[in-house]
N, C-alpha and C. Protein backbone atom coordinates (compact mmCIF):
# COMPACT_ATOMS: atom_id res chain seq x y z
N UNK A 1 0.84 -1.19 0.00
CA UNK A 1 0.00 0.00 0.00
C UNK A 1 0.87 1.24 0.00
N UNK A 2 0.27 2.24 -0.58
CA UNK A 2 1.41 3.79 -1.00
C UNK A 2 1.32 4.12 0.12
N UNK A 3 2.46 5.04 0.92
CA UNK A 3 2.25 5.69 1.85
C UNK A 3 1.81 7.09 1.51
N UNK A 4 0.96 7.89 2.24
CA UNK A 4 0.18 8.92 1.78
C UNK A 4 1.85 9.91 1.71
N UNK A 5 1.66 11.01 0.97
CA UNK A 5 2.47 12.20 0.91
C UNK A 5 1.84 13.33 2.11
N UNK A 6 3.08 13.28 2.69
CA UNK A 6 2.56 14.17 4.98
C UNK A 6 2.54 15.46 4.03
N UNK A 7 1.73 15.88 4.22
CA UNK A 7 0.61 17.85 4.31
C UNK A 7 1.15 18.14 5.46
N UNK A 8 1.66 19.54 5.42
CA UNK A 8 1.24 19.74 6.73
C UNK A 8 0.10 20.90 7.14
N UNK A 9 -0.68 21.10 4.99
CA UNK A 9 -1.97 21.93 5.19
C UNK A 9 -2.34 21.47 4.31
N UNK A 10 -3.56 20.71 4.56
CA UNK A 10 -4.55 20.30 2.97
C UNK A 10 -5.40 21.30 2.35
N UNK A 11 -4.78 21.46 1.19
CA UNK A 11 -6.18 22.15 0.21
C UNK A 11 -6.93 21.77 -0.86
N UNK A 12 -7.92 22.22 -0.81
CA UNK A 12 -8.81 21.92 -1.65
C UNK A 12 -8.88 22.02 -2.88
N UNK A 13 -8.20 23.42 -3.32
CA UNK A 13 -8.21 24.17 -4.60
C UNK A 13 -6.72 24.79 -4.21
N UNK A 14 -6.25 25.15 -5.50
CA UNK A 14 -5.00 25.82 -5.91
C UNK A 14 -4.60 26.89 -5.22
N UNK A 15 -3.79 27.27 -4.47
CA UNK A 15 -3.56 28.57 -3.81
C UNK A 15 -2.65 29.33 -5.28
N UNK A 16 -3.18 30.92 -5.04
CA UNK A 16 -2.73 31.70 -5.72
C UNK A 16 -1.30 31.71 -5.34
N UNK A 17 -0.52 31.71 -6.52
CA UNK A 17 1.24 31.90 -6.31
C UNK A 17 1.75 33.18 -7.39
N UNK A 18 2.56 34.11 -6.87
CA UNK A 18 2.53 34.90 -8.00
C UNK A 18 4.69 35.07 -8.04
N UNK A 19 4.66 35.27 -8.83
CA UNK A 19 6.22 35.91 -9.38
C UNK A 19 6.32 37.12 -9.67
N UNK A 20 7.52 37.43 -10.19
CA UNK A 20 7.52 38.67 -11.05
C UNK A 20 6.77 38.85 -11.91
N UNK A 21 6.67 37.87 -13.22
CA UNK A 21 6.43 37.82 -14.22
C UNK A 21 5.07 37.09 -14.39
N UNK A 22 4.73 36.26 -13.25
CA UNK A 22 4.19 35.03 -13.36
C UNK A 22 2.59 35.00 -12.41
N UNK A 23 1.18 34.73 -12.79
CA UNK A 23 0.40 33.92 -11.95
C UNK A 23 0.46 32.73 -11.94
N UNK A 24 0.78 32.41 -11.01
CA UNK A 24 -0.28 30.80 -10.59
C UNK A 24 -1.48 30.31 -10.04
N UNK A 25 -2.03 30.13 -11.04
CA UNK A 25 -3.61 29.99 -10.41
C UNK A 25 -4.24 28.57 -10.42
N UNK A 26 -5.14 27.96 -9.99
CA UNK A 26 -5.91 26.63 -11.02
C UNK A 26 -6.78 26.85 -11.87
N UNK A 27 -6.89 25.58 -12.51
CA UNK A 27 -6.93 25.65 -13.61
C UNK A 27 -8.31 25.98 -13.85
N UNK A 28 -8.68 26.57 -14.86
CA UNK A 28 -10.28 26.88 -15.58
C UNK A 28 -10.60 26.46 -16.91
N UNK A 29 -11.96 25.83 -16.81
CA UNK A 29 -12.55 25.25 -18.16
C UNK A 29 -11.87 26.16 -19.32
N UNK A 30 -11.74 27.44 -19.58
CA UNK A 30 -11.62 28.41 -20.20
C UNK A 30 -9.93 28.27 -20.65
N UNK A 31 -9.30 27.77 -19.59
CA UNK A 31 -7.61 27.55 -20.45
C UNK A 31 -7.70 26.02 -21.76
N UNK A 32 -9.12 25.77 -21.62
CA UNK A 32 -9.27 24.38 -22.85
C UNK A 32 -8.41 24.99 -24.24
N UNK A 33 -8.94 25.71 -24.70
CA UNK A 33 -8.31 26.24 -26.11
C UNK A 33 -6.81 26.58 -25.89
N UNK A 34 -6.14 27.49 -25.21
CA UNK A 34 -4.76 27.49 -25.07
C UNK A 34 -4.21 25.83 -25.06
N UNK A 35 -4.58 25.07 -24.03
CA UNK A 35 -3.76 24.08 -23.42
C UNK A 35 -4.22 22.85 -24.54
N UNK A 36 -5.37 22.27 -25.84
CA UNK A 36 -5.64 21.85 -26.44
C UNK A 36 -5.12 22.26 -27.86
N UNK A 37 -4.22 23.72 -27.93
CA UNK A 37 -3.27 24.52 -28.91
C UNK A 37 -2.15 24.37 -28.57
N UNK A 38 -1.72 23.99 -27.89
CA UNK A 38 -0.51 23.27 -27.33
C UNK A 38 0.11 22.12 -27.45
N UNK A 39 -1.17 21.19 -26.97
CA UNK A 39 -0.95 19.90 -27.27
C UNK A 39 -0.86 19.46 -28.91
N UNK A 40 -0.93 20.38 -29.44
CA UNK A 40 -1.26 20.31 -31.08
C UNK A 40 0.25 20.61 -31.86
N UNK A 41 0.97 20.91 -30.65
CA UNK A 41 2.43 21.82 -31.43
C UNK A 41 3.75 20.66 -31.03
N UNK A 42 3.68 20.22 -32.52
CA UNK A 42 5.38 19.44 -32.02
C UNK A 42 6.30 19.48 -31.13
N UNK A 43 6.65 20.79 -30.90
CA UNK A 43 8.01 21.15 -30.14
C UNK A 43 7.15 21.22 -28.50
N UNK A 44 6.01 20.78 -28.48
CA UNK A 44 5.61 20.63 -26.97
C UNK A 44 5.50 19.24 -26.49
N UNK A 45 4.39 18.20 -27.27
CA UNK A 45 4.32 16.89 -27.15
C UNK A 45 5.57 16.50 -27.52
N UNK A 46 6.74 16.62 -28.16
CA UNK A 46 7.67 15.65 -28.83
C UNK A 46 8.52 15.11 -27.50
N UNK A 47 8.45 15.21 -26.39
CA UNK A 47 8.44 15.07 -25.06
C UNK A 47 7.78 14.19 -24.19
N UNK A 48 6.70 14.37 -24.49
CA UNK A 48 5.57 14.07 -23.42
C UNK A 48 4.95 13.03 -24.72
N UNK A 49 5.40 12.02 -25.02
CA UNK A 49 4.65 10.94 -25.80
C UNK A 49 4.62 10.67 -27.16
N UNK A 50 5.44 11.95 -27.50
CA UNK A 50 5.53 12.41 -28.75
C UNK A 50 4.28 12.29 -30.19
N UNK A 51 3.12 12.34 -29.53
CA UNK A 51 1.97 12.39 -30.27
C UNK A 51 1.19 13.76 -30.03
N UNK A 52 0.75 14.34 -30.87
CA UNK A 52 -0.83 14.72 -30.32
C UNK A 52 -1.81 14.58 -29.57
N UNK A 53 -2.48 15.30 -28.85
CA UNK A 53 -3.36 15.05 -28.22
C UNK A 53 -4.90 15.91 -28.64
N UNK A 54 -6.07 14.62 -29.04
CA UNK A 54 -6.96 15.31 -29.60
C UNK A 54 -7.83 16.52 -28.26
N UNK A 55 -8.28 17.38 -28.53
CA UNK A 55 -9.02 18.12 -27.25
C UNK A 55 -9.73 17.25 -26.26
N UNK A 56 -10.54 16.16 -26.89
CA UNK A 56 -11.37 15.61 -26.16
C UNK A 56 -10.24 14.68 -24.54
N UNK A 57 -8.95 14.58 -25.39
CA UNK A 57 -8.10 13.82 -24.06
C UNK A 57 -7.41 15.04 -23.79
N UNK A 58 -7.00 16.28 -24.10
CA UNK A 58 -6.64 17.67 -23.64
C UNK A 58 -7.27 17.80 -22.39
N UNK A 59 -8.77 17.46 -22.53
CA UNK A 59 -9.73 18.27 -21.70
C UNK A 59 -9.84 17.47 -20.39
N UNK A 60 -9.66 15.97 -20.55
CA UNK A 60 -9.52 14.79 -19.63
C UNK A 60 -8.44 14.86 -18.63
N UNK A 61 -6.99 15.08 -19.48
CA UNK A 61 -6.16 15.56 -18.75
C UNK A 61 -6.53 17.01 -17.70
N UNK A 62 -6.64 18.12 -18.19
CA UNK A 62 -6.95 19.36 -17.73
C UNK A 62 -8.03 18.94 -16.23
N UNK A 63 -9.07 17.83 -16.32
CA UNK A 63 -9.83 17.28 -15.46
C UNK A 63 -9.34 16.76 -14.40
N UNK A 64 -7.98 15.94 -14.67
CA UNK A 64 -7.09 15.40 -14.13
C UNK A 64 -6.59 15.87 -13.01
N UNK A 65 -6.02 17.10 -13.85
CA UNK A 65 -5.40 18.04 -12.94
C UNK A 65 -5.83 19.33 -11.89
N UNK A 66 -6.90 19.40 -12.27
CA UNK A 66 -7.66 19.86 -11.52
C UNK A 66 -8.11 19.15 -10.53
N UNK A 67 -8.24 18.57 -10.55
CA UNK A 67 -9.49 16.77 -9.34
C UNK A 67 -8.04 16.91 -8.78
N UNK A 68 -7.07 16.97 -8.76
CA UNK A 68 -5.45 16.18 -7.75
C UNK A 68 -6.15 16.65 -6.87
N UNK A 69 -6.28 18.21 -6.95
CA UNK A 69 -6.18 19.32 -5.32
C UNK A 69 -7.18 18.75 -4.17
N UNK A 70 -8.53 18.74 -4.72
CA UNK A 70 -9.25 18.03 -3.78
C UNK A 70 -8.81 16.34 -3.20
N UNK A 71 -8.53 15.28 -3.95
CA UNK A 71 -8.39 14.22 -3.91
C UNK A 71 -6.85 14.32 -3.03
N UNK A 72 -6.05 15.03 -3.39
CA UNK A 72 -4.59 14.93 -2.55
C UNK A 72 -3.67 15.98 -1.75
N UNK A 73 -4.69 17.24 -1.93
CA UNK A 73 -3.91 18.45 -1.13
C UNK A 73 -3.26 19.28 -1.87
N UNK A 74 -2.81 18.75 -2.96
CA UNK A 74 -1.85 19.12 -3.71
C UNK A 74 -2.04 19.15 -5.38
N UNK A 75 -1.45 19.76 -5.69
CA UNK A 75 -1.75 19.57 -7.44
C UNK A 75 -0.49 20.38 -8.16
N UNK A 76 -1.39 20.49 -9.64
CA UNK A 76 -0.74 21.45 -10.89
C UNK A 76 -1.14 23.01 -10.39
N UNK A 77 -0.73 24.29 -11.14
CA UNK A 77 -1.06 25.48 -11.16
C UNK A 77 -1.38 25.82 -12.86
N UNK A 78 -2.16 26.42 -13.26
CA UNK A 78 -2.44 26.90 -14.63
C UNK A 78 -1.12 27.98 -14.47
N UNK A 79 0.21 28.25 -15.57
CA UNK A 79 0.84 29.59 -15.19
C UNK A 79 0.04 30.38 -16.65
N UNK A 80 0.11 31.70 -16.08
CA UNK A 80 -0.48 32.65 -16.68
C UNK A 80 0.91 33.63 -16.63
N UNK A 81 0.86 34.30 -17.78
CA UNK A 81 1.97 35.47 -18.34
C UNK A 81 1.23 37.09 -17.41
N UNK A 82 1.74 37.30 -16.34
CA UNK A 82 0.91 38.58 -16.29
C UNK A 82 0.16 39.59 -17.03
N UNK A 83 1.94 40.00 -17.87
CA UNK A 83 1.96 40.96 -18.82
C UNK A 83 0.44 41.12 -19.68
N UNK A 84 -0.08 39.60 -19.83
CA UNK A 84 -0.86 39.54 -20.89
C UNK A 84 -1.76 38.92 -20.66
N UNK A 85 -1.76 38.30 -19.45
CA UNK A 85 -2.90 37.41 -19.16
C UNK A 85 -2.96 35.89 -19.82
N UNK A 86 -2.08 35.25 -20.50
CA UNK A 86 -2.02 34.74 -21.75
C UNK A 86 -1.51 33.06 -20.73
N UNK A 87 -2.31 31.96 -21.04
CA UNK A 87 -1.68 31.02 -20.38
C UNK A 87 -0.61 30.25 -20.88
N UNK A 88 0.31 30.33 -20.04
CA UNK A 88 1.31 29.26 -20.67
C UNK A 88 1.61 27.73 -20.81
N UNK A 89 1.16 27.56 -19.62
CA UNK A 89 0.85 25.78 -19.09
C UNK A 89 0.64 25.54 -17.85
N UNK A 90 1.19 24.51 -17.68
CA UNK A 90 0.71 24.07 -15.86
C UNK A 90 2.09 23.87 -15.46
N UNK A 91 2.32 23.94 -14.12
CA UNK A 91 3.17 23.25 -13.05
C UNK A 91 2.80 23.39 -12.24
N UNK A 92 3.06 21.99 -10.96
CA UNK A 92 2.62 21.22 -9.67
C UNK A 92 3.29 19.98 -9.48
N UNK A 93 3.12 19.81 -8.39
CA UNK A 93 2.95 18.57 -7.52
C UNK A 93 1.67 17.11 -8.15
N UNK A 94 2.10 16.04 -8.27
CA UNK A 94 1.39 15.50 -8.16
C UNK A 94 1.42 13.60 -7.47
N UNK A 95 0.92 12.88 -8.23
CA UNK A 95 1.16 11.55 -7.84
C UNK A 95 0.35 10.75 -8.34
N UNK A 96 0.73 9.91 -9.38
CA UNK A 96 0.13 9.82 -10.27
C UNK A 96 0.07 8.35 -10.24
N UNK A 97 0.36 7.64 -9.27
CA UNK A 97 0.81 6.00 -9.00
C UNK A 97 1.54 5.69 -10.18
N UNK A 98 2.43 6.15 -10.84
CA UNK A 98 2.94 5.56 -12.22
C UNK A 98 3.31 4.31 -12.17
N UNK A 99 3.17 2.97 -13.28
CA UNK A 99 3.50 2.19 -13.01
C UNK A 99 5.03 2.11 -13.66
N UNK A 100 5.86 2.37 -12.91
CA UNK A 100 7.81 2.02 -12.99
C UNK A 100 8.14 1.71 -11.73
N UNK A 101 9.46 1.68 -12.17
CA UNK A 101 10.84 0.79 -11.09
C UNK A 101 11.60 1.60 -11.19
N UNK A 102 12.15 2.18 -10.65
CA UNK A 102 11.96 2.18 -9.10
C UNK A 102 10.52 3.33 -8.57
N UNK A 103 9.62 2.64 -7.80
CA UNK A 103 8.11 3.08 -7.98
C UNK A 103 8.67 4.66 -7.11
N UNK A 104 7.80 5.60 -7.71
CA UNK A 104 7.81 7.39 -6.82
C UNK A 104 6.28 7.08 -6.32
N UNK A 105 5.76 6.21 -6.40
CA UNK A 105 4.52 6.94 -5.45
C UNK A 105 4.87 6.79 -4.24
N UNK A 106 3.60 8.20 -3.31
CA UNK A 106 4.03 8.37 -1.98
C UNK A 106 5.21 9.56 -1.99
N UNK A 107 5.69 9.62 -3.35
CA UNK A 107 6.93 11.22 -2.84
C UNK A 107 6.04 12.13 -3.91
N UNK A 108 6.49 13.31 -3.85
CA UNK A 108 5.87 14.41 -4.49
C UNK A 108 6.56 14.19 -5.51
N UNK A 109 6.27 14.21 -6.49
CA UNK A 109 6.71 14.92 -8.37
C UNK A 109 5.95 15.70 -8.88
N UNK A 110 7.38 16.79 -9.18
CA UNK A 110 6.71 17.93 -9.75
C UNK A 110 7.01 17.70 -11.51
N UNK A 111 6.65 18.76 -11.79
CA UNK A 111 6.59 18.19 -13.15
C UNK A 111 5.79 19.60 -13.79
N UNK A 112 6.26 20.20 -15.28
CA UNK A 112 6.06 21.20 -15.79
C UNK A 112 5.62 21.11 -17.83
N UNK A 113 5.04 21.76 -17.81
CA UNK A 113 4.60 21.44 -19.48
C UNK A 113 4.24 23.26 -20.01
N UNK A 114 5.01 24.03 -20.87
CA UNK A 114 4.77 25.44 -20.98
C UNK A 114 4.95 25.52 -22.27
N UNK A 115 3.84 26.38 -23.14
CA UNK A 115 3.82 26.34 -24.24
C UNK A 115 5.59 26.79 -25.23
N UNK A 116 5.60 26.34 -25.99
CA UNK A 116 6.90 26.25 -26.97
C UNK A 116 7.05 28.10 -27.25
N UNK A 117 6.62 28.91 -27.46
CA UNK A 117 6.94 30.55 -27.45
C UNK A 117 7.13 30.54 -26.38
N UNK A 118 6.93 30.20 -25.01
CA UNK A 118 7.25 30.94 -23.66
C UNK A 118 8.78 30.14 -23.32
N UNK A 119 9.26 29.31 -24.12
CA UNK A 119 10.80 28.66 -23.95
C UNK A 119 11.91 29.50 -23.99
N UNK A 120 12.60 29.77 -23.22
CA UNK A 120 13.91 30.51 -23.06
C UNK A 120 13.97 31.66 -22.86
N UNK A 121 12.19 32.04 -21.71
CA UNK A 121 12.42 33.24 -21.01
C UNK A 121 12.78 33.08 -19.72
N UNK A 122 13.04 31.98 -18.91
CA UNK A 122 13.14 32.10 -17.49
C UNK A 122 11.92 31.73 -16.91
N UNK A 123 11.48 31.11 -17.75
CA UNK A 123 9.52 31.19 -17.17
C UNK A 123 9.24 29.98 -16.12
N UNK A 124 9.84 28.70 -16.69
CA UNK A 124 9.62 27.19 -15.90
C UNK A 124 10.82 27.20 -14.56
N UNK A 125 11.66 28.27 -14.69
CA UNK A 125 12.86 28.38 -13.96
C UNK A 125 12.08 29.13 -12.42
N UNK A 126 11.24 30.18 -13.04
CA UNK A 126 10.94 31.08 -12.17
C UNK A 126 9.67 30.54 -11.73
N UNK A 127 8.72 29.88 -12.04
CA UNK A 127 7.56 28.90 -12.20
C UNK A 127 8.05 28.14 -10.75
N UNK A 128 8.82 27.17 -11.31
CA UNK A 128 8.80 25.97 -10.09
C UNK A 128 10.11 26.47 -9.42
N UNK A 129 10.46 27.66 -9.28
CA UNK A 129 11.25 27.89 -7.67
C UNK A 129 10.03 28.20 -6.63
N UNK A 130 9.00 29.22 -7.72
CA UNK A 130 7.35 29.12 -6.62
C UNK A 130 7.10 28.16 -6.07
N UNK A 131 6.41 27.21 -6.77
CA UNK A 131 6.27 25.86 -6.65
C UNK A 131 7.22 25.29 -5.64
N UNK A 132 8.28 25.41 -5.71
CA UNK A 132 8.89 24.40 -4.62
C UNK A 132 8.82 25.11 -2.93
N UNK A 133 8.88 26.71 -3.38
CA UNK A 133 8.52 26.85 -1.98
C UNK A 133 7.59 26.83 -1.67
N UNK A 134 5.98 26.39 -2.20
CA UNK A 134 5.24 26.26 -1.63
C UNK A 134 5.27 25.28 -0.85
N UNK A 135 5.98 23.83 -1.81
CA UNK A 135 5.93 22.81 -1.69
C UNK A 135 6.93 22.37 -0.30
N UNK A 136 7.99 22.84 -0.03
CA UNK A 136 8.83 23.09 1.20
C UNK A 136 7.78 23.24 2.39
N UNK A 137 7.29 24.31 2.09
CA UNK A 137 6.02 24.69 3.68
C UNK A 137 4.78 23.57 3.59
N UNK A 138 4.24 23.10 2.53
CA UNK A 138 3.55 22.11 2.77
C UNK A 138 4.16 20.44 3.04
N UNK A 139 5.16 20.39 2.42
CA UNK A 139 5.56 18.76 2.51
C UNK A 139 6.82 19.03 3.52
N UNK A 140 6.89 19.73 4.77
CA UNK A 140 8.30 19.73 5.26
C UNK A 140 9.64 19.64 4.76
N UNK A 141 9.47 20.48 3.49
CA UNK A 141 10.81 20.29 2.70
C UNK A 141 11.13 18.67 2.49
N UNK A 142 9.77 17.69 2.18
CA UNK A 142 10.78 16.30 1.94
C UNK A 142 11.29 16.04 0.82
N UNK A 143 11.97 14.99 0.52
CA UNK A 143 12.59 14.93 -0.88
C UNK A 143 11.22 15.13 -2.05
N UNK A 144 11.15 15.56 -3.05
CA UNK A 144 10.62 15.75 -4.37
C UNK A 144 11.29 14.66 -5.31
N UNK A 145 10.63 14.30 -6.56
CA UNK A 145 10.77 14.17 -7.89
C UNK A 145 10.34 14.08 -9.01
N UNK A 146 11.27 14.25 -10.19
CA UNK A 146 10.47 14.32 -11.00
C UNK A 146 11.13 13.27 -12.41
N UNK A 147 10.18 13.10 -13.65
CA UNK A 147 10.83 12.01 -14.53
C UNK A 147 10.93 13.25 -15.62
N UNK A 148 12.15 12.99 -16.78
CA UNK A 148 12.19 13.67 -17.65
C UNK A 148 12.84 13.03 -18.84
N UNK A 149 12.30 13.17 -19.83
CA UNK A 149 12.64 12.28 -21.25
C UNK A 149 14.69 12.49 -21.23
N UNK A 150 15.40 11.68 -21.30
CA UNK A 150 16.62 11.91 -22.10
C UNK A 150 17.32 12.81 -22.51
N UNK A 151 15.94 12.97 -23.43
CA UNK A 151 16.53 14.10 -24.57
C UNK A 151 15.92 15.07 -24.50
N UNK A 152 15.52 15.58 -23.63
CA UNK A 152 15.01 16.91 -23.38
C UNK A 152 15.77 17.57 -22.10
N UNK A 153 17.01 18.25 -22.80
CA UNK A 153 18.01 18.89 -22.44
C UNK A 153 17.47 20.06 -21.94
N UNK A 154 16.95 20.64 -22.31
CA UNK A 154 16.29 22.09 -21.45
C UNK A 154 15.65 21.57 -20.56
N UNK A 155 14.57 21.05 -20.12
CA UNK A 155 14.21 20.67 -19.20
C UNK A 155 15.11 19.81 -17.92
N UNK A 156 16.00 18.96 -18.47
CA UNK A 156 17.11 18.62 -17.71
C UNK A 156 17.60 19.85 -16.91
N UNK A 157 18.17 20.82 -17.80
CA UNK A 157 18.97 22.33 -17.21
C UNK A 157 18.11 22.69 -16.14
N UNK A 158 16.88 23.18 -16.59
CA UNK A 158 15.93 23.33 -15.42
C UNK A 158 16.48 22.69 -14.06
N UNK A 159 15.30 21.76 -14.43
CA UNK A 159 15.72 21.17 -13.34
C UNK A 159 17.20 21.21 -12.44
N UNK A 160 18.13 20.96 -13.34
CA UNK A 160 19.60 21.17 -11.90
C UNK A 160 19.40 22.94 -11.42
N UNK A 161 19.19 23.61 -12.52
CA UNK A 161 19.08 25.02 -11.52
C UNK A 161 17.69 24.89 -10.27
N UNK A 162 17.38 24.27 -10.38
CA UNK A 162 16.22 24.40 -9.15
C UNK A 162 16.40 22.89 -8.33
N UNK A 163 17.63 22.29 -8.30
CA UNK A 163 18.33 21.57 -7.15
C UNK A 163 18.05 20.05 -7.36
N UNK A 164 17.54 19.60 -9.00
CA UNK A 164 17.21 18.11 -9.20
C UNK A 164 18.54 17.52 -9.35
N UNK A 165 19.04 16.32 -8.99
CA UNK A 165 19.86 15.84 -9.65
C UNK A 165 19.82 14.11 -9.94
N UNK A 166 19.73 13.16 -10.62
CA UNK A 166 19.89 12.45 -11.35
C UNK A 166 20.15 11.36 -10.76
N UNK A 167 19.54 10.50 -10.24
CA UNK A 167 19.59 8.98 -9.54
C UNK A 167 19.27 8.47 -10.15
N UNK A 168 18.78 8.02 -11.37
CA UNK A 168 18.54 6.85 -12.20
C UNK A 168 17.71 6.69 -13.37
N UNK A 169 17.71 5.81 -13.93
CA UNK A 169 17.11 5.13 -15.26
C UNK A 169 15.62 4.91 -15.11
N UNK A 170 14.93 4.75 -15.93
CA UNK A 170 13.99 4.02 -15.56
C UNK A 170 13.21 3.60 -16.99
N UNK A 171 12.10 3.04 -17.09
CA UNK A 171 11.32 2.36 -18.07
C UNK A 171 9.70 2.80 -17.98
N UNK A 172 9.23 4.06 -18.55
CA UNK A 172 8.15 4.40 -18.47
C UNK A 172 7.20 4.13 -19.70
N UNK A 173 5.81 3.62 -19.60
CA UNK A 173 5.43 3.26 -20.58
C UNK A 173 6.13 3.21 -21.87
N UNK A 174 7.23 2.11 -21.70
CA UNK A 174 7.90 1.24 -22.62
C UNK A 174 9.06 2.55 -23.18
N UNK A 175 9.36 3.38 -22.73
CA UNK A 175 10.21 4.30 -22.92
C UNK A 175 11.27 4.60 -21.85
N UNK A 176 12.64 5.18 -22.44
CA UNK A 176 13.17 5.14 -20.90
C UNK A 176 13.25 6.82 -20.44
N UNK A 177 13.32 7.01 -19.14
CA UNK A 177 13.06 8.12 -18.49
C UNK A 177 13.87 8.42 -17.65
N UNK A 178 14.47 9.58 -17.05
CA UNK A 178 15.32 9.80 -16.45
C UNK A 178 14.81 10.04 -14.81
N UNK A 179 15.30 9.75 -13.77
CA UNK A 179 14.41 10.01 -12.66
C UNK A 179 15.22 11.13 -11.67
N UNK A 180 14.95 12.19 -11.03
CA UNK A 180 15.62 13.17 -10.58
C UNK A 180 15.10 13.15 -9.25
N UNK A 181 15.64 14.04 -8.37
CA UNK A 181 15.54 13.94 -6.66
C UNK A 181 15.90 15.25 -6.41
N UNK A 182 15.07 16.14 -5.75
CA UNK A 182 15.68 17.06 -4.91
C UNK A 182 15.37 16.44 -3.31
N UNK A 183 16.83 16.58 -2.71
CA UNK A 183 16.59 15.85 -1.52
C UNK A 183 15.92 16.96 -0.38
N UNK A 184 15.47 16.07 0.59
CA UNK A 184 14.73 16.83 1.70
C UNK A 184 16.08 17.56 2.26
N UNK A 185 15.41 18.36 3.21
CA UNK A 185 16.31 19.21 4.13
C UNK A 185 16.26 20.77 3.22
């Protein structure tokens, strides 16, 4: 049986997180068209499954991620561009029971998806340093992780600037995946 991920405040819904540059909000029926225009753009999925995703499983997912907060305390954030109001994608916490080896359920993984124009402003950098301090005051700073394709070198970078580093291999739906750790403390 998973051991639950220790809260040390459950919520229901998304707490507002803001940056410089950045809202974090949850998510709304209304980000369907951005986040279903997304899933439509090569240089976003070629990552994440490397297919398309028709709206109707866009919208399933988006359901997904929304339902975490109530069901686990914790979740994704919709990020929104201030400047413009304009959404970029999600990042959060989640737990997703994945089925791999070496199993993460029971630890937090975070995990980020931002549309292909918002790449190489500082955005997912400045995104999940929010994110982690939220995640610090709610999970007692315990260890985090997250999985990331190989070959998705920017996202790798990320991640070490915001303190992931690289314990192992793994085999995710028949693909291999890289598995990262920011340790507790």
């Amino acid at each position: 049986m998973q051991t639950p991920i220790p809260l040390l405040h459950y919520h229901t819904a998304a707490p507002r997180l803001e940056t410089d540059r950045l809202l974090l909000r949850g998510c709304q029926a209304t980000d369907l068209p951005a986040f279903a225009a997304m899933w439509a753009e090569p240089d976003f999925y070629r990552y994440l499954g490397g297919q398309p995703l028709a709206e109707e499983d866009v919208w399933t997912k988006l359901q997904r991620t929304a339902g975490h907060w109530p069901l686990m305390g914790f979740g994704y954030w919709a990020v929104e561009e201030k400047a413009t109001g304009h959404f970029l994608g999600l990042i959060g916490f989640s737990d997703f029971h994945r089925a791999m080896e070496p199993s993460i359920q029971g630890v937090p993984e975070i995990g980020w998806v931002l549309a292909p124009h918002s790449h190489g402003k500082g955005y997912a950098t400045e995104a999940i340093r929010a994110v982690l301090a939220w995640g610090d005051e709610q999970f007692g700073r315990a260890r985090t992780v997250c999985i990331i394709d190989p070959q998705n070198q920017a996202s790798l970078r990320v991640a070490e600037k915001c303190g992931y580093r690289l314990i192992g291999e793994a085999i995710y739906k028949e693909q291999p995946i890289l598995l990262l750790e920011r340790a507790a403390g």
